[in-house]
Structure formats: structure tokens, C-alpha cells
N, C-alpha and C. Protein backbone atom coordinates (compact mmCIF):
# COMPACT_ATOMS: atom_id res chain seq x y z
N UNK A 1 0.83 -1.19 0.00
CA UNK A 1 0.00 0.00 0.00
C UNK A 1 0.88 1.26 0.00
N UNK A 2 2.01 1.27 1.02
CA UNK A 2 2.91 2.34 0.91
C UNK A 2 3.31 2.54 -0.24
N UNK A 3 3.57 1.41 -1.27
CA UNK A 3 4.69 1.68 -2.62
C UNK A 3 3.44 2.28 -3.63
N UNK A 4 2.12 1.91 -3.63
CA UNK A 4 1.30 2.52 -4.18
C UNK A 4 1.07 4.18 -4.17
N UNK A 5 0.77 4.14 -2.70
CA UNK A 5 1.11 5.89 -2.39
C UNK A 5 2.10 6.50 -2.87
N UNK A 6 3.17 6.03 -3.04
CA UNK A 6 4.46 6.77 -3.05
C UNK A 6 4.60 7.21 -4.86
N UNK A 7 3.99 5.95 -5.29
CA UNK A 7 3.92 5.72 -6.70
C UNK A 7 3.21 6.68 -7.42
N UNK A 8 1.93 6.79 -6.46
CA UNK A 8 1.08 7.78 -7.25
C UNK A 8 1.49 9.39 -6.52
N UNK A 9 1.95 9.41 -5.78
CA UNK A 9 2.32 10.73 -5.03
C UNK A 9 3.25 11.22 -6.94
N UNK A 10 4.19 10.37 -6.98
CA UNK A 10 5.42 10.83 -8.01
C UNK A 10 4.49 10.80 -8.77
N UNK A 11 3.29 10.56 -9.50
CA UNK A 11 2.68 10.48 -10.76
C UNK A 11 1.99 11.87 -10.54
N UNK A 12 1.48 12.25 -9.34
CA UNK A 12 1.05 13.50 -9.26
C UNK A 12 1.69 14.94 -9.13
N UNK A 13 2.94 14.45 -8.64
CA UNK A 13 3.78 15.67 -7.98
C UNK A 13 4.57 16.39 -9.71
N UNK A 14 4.41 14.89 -10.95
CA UNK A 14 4.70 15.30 -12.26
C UNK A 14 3.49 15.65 -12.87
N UNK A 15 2.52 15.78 -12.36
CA UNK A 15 1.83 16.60 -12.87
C UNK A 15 1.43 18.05 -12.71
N UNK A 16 1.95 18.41 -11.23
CA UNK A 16 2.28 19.72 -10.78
C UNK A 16 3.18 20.53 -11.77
N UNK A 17 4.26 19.33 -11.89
CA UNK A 17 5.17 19.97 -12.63
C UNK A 17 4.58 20.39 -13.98
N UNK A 18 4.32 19.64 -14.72
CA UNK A 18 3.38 19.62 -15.95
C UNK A 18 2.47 21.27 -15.99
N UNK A 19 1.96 21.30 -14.38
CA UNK A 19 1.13 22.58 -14.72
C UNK A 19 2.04 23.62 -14.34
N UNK A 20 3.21 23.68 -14.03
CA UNK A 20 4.33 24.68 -14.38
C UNK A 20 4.63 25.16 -15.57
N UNK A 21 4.85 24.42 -15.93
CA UNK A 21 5.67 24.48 -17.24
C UNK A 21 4.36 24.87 -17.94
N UNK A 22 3.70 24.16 -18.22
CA UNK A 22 2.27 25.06 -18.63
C UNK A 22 1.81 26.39 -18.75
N UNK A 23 2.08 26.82 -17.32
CA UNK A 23 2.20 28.58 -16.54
C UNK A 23 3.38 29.16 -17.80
N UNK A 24 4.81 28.65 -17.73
CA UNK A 24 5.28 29.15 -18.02
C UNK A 24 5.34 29.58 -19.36
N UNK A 25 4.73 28.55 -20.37
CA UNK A 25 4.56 28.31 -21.83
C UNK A 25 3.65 29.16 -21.85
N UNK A 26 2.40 29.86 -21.09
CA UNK A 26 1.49 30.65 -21.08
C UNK A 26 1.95 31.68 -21.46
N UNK A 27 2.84 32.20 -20.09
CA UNK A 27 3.72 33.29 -19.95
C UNK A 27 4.56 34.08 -21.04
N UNK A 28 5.20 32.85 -21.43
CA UNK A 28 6.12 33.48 -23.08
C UNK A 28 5.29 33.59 -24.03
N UNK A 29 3.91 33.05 -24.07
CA UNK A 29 3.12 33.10 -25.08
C UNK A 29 2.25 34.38 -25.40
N UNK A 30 1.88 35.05 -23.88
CA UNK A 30 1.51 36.20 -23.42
C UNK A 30 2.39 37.34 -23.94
N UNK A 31 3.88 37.04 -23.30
CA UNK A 31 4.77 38.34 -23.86
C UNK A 31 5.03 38.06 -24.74
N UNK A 32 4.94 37.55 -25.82
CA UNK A 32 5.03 37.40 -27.31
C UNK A 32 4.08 37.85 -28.20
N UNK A 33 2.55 37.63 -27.53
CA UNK A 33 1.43 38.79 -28.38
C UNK A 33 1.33 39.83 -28.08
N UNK A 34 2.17 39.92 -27.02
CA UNK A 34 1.80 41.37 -26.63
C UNK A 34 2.83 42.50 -26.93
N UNK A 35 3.80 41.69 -27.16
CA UNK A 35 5.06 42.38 -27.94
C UNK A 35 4.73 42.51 -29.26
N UNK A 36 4.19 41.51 -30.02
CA UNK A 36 3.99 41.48 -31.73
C UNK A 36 2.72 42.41 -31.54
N UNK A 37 1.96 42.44 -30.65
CA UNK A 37 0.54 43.60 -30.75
C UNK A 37 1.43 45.12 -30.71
N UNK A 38 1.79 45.18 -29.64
CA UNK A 38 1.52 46.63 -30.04
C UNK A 38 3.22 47.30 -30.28
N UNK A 39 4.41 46.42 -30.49
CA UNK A 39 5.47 46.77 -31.05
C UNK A 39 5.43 46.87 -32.43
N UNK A 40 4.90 45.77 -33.18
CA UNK A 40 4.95 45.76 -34.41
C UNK A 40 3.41 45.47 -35.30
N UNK A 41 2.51 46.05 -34.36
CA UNK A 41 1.00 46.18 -34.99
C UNK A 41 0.94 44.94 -35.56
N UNK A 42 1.35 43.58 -35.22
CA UNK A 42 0.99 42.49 -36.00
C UNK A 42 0.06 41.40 -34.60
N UNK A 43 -0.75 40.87 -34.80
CA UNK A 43 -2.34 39.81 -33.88
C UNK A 43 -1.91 38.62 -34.92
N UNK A 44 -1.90 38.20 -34.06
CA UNK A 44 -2.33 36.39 -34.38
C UNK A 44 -3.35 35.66 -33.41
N UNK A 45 -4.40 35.61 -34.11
CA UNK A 45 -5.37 34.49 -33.54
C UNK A 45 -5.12 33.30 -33.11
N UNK A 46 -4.43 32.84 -33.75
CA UNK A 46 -3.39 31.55 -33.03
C UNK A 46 -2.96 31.89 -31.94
N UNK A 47 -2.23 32.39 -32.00
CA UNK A 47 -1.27 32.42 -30.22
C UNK A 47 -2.68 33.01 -29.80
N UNK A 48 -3.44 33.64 -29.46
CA UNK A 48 -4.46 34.30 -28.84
C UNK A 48 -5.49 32.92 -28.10
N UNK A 49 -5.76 32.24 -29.26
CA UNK A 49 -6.19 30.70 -28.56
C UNK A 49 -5.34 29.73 -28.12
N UNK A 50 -4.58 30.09 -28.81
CA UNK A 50 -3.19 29.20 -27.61
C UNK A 50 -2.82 29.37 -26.24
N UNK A 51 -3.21 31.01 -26.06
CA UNK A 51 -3.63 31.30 -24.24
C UNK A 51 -4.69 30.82 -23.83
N UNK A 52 -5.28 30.61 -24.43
CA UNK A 52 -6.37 29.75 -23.54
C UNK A 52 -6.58 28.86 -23.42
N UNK A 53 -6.10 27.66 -24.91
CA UNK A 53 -5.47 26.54 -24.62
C UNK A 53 -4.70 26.34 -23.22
N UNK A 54 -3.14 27.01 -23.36
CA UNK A 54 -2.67 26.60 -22.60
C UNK A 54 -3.12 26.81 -20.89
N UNK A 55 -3.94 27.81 -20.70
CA UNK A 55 -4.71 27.74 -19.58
C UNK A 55 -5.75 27.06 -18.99
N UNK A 56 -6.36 26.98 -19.73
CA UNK A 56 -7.45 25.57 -19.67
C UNK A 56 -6.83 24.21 -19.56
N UNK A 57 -5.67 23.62 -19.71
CA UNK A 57 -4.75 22.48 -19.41
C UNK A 57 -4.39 22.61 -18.44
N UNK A 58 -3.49 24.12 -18.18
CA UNK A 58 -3.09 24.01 -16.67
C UNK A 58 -3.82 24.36 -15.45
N UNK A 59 -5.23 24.81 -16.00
CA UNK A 59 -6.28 24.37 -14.95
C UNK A 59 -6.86 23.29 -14.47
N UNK A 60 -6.86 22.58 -15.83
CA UNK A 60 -8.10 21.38 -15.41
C UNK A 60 -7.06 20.19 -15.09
N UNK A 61 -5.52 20.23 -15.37
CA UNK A 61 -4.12 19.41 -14.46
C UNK A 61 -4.30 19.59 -13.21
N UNK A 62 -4.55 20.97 -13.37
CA UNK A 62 -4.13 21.17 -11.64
C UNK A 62 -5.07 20.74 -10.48
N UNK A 63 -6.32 20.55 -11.37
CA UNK A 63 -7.29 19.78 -10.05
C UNK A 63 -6.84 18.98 -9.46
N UNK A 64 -6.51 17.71 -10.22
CA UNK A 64 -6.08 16.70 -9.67
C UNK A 64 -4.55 16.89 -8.67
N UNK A 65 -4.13 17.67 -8.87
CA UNK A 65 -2.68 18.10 -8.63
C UNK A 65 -2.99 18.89 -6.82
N UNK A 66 -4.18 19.70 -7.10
CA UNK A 66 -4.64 20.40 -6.01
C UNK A 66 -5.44 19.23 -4.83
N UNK A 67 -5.92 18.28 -4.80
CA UNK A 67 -6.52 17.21 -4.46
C UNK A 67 -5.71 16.37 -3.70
N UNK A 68 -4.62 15.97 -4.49
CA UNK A 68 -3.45 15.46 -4.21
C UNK A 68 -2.57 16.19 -3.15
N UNK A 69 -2.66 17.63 -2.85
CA UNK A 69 -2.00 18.72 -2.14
C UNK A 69 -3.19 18.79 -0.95
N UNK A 70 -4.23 18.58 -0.81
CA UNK A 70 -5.48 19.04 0.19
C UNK A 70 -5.16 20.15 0.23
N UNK A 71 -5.91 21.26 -1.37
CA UNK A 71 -5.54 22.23 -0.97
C UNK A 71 -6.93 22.62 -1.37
N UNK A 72 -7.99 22.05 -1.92
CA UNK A 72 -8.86 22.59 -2.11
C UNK A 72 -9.75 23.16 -1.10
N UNK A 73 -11.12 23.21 -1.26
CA UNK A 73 -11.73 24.41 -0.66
C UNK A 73 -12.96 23.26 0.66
N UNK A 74 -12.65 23.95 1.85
CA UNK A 74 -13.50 22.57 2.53
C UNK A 74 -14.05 23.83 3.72
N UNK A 75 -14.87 23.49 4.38
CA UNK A 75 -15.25 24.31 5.66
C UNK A 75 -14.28 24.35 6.78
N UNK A 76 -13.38 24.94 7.13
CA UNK A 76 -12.49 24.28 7.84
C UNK A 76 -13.19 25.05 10.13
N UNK A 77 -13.80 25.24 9.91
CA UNK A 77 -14.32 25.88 11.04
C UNK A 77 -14.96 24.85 11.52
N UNK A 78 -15.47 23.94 11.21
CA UNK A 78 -15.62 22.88 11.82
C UNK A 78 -14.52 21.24 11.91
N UNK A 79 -14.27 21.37 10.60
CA UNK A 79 -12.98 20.03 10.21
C UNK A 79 -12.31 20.23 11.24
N UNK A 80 -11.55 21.46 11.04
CA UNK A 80 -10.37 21.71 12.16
C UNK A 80 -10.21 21.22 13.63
N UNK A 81 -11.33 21.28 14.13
CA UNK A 81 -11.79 21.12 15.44
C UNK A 81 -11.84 19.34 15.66
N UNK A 82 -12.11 18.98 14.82
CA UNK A 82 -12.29 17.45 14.62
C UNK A 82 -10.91 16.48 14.80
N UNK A 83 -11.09 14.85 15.09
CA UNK A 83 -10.29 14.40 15.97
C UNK A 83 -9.26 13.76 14.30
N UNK A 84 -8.49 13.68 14.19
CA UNK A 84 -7.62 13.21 12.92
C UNK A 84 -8.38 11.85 12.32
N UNK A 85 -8.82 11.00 13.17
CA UNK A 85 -9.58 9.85 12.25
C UNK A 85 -10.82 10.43 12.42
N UNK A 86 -11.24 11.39 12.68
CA UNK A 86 -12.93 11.80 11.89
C UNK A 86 -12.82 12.15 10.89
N UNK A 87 -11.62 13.41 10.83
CA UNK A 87 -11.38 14.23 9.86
C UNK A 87 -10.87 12.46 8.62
N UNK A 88 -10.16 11.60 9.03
CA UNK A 88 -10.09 11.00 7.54
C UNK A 88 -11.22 10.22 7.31
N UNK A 89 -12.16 9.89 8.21
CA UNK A 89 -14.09 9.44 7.78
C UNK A 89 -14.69 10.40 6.72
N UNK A 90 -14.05 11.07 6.97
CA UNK A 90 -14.92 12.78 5.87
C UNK A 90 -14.58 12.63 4.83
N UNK A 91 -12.91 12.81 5.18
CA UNK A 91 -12.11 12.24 3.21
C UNK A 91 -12.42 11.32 2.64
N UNK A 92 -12.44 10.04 3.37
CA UNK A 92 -13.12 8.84 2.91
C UNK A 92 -14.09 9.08 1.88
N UNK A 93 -15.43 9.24 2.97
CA UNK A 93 -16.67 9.68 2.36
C UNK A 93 -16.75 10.25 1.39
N UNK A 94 -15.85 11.70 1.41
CA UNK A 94 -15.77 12.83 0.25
C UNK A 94 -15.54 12.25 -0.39
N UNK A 95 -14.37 11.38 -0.92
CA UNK A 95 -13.87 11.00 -2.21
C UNK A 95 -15.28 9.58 -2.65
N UNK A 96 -15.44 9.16 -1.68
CA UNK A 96 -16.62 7.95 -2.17
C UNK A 96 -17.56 8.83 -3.13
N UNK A 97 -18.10 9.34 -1.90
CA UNK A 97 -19.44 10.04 -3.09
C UNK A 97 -19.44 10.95 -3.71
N UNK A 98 -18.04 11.94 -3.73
CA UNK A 98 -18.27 13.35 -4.36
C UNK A 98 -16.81 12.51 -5.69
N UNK A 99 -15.78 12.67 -5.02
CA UNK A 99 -14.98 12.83 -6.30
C UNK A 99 -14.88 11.39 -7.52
N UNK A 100 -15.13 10.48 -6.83
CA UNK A 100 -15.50 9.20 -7.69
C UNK A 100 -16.31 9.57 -8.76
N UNK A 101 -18.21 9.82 -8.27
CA UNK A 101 -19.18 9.57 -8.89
C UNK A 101 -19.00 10.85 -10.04
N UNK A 102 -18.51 11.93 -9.50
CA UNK A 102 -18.47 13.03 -10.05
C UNK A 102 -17.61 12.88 -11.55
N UNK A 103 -16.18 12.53 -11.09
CA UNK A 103 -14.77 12.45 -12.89
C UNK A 103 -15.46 11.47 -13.17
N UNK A 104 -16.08 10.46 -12.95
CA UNK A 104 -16.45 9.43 -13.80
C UNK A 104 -17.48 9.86 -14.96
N UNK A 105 -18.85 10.90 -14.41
CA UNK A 105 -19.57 11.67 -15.34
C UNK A 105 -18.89 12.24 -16.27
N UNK A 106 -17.78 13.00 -15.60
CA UNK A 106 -17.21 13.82 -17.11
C UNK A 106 -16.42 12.92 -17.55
N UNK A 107 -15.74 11.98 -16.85
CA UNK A 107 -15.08 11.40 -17.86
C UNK A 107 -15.90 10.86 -19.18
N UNK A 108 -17.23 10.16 -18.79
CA UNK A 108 -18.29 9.42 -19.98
C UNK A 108 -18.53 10.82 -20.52
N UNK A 109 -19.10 11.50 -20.09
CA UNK A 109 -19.45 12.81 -20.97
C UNK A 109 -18.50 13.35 -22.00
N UNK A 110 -17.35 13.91 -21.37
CA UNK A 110 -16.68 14.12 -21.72
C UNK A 110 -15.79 13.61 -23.25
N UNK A 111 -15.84 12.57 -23.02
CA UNK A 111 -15.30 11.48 -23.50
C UNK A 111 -16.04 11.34 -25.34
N UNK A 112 -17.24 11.95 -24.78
CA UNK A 112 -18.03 11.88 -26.23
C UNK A 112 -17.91 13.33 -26.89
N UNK A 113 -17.50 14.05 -25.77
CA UNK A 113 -17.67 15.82 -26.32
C UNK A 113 -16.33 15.26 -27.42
N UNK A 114 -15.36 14.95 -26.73
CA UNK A 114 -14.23 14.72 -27.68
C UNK A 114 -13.77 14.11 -28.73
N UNK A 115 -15.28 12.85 -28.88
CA UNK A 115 -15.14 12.46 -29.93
C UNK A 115 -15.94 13.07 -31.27
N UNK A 116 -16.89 13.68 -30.48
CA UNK A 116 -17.44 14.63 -31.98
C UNK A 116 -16.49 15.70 -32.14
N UNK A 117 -16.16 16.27 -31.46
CA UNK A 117 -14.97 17.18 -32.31
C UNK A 117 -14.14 17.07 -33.40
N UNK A 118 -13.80 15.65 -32.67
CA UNK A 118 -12.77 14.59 -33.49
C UNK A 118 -13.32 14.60 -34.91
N UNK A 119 -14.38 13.60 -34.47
CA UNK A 119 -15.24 13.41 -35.79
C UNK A 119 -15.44 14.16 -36.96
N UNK A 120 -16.30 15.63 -35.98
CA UNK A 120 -16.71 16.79 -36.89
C UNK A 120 -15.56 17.78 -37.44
N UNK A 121 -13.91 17.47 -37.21
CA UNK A 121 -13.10 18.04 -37.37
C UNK A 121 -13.35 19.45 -36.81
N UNK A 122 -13.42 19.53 -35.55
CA UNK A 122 -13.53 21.04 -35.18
C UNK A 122 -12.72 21.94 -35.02
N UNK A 123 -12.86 23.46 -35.56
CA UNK A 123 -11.34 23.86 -35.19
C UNK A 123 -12.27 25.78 -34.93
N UNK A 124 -11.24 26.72 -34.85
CA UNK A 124 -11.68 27.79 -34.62
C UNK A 124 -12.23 28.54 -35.41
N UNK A 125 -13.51 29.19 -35.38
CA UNK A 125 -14.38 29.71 -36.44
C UNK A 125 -13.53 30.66 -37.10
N UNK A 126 -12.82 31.28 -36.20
CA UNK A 126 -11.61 32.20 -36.66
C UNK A 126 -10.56 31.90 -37.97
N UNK A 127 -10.45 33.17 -38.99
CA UNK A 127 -9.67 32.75 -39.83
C UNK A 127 -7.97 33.05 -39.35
N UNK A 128 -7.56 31.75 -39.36
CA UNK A 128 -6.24 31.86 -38.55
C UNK A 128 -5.75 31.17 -37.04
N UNK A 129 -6.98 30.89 -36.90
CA UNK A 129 -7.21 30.23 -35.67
C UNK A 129 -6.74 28.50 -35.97
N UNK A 130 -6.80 28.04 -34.09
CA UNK A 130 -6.12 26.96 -34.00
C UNK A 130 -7.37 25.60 -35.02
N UNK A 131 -6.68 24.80 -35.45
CA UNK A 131 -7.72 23.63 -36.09
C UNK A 131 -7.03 22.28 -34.46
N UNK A 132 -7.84 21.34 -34.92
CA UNK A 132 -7.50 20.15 -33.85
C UNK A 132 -8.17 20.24 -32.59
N UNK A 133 -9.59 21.00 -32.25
CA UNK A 133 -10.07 21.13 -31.20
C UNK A 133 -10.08 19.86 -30.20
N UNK A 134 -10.13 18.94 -30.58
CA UNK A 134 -10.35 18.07 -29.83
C UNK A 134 -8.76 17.83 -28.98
N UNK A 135 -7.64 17.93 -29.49
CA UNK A 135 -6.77 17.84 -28.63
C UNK A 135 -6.64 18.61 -27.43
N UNK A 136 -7.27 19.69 -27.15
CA UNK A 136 -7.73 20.27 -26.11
C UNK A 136 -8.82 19.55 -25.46
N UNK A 137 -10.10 19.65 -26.27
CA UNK A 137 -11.17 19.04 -25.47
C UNK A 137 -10.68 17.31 -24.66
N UNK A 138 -10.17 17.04 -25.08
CA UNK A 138 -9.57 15.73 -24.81
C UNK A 138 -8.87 16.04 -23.21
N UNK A 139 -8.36 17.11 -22.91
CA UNK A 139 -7.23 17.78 -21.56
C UNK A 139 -9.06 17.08 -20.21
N UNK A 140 -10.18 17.43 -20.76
CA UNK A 140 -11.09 17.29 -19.85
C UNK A 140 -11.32 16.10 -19.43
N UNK A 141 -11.69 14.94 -20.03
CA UNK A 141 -11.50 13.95 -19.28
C UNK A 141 -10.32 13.01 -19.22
N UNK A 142 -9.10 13.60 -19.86
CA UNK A 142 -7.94 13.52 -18.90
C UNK A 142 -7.54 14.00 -17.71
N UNK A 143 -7.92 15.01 -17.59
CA UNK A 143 -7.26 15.75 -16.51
C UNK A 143 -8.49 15.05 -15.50
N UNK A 144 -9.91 14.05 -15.46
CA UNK A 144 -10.75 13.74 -14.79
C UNK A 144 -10.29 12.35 -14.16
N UNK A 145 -9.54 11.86 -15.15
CA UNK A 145 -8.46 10.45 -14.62
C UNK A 145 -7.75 10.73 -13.57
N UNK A 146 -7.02 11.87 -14.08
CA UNK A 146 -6.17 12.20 -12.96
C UNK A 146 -6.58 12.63 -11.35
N UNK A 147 -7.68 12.92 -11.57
CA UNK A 147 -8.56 13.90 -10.14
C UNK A 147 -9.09 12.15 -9.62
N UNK A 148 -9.24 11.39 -10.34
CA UNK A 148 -9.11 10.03 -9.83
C UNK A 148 -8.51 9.20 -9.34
N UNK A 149 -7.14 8.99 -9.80
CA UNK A 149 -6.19 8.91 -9.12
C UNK A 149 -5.58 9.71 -7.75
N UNK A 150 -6.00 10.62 -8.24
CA UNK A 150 -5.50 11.72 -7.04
C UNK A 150 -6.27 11.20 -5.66
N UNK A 151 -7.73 11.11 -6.09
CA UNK A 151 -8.73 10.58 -5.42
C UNK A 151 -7.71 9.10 -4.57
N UNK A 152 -7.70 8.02 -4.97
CA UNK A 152 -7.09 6.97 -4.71
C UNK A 152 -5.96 7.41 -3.88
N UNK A 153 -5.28 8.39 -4.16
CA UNK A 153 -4.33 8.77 -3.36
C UNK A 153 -4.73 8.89 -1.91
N UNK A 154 -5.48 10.00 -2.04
CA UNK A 154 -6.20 10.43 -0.83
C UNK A 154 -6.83 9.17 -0.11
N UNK A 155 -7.52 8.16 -0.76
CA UNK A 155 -8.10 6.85 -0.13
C UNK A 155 -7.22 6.42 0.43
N UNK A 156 -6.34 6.11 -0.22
CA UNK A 156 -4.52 5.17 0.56
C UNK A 156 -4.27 5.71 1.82
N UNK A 157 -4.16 7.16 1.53
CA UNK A 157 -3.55 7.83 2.96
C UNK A 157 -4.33 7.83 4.19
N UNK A 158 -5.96 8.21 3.92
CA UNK A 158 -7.00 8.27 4.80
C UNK A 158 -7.17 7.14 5.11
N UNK A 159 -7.18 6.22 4.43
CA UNK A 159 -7.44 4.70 5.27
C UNK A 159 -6.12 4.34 6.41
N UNK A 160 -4.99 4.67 5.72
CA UNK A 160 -3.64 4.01 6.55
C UNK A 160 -3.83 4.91 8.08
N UNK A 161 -4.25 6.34 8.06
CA UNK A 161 -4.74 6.91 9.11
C UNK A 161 -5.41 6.15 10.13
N UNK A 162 -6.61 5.60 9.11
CA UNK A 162 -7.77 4.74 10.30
C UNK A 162 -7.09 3.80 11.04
N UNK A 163 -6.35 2.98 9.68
CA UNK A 163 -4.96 2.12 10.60
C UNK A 163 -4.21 2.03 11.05
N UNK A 164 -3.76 3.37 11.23
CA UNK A 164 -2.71 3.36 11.83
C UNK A 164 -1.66 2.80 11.16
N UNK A 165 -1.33 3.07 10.03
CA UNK A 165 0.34 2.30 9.40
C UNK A 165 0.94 3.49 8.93
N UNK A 166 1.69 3.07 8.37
CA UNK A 166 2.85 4.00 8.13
C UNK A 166 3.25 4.76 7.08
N UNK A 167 1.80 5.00 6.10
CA UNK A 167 1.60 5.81 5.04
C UNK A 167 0.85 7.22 5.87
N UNK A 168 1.23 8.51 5.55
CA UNK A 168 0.79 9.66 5.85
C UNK A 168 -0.01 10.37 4.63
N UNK A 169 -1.00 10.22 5.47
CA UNK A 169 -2.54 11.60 4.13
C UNK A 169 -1.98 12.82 4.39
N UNK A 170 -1.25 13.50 3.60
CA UNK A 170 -1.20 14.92 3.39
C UNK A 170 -2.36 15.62 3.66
């Protein structure tokens, strides 16, 4: 169980990374239209959806990435107060009925948004704009695998809690 945790900890902690580098590819992508805008009066619609590409990846990475961190958003005015194996009954629970039932929807949903794209060859109405929509739309129920795993993570740790062994839930 420990080598599992540890396993998926490194599968997640490269996906942090992933949404770095992401940030950063944003970043140069940003000062690059914005240099070609108004230094040399030249727009590209491309790079323009390519910021949002690349933001929309390193958002919907970072869920799972944030999950994996317990950094998301919880009531903590009551948690806090709570005894360490209540507080991992909650995580338990949470991940049972909220984050399971939940990526699994988008993943099926999802999953079809991406194949009509595919299908319908979708790309940006824009002349100049990015073509290949679906390789984006595709980031959604990937990045829903991952908030699954992440999930599992969190199960590993919160259970070894209840047991008392020698894996730690972040």
C-alpha cells in the first residue's frame, strides 16, 4: 500500500510539474502577443487561442494536482476542530461520493464531447485560428483520470490513518 502511495504521489507531484511548465509556456506566449501587438501592430489568432489553450490544461491538471495537495476548498471551522480519524471518515466519504461519482460523469461525458470534435473536425471559427479542437477538449476527461487517481491517493492515505500504518494523508 505504501509503494502505491508513493507511486502515485510521483505520478502527481509530475503533474504539478506539468502545470508549471504550462504557466510558463502561457507566460512566453503572453509576452510574445503582446510584444507582436503593439510593437509591431501584427495579432495572431493563433497564439491568442493558444492562451487559452494553454490555460485551460493548466487548470483542469491542476485539479487533480490540487486534491493530491489538500488544498482545495473545505469548511475548515468545523474540520479543524475534529479528531484526525474523523477528519479521515470525511475524506473517505468525500472522495466515495463526491470525487469518484463526479470524474467518472465527465469522464463518460466528456469522452463523447471529444469524440465529436474529433469526428466533426472542429477547429476555430476564426480565420487563422487553432484547427485540432479536440486535442484540447480531450485535456477534460484527462485531466478527470487524474482527479481520480488523485482521489485513490487520498483513499490510501486516509485509510492508513484509520490504521494506523505507516503511510501519511497529506
Amino acid at each position: 500500500m505504501k509503494k502505491t502511495h508513493t507511486l502515485l504521489g510521483k505520478l502527481l507531484d509530475s503533474l504539478g510539474y506539468l502545470c508549471a511548465i504550462l504557466m510558463i509556456l502561457m507566460l512566453f506566449n503572453v509576452f510574445y502577443d503582446v510584444v507582436m501587438r503593439y510593437l509591431f501592430n501584427n495579432i495572431s489568432i493563433a497564439m491568442q487561442e493558444l492562451e487559452w489553450h494553454l490555460f485551460s490544461a493548466m487548470f483542469m491538471f491542476g485539479i487533480g494536482y490540487t486534491l493530491k495537495e489538500d488544498g482545495h476548498v473545505r469548511v475548515d471551522i468545523f474540520y479543524d476542530n475534529l479528531s484526525r480519524k474523523t477528519q479521515a471518515m470525511i475524506n473517505i466519504l468525500g472522495v466515495l461520493i463526491t470525487v469518484f461519482p463526479f470524474s467518472l460523469l465527465i469522464i463518460y461525458f466528456g469522452a463523447a464531447f471529444v469524440e465529436d470534435a474529433y469526428q466533426l473536425g472542429e477547429k476555430s471559427p476564426d480565420p487563422g485560428g487553432l484547427s485540432y479542437f479536440w486535442i484540447i477538449k480531450s485535456v477534460i476527461p484527462l485531466s478527470f483520470v487524474f482527479v481520480i487517481i488523485a482521489g485513490i491517493y487520498r483513499l490510501i492515505g486516509e485509510v492508513s490513518v484509520l490504521l494506523g500504518s505507516l503511510v501519511e494523508a497529506k
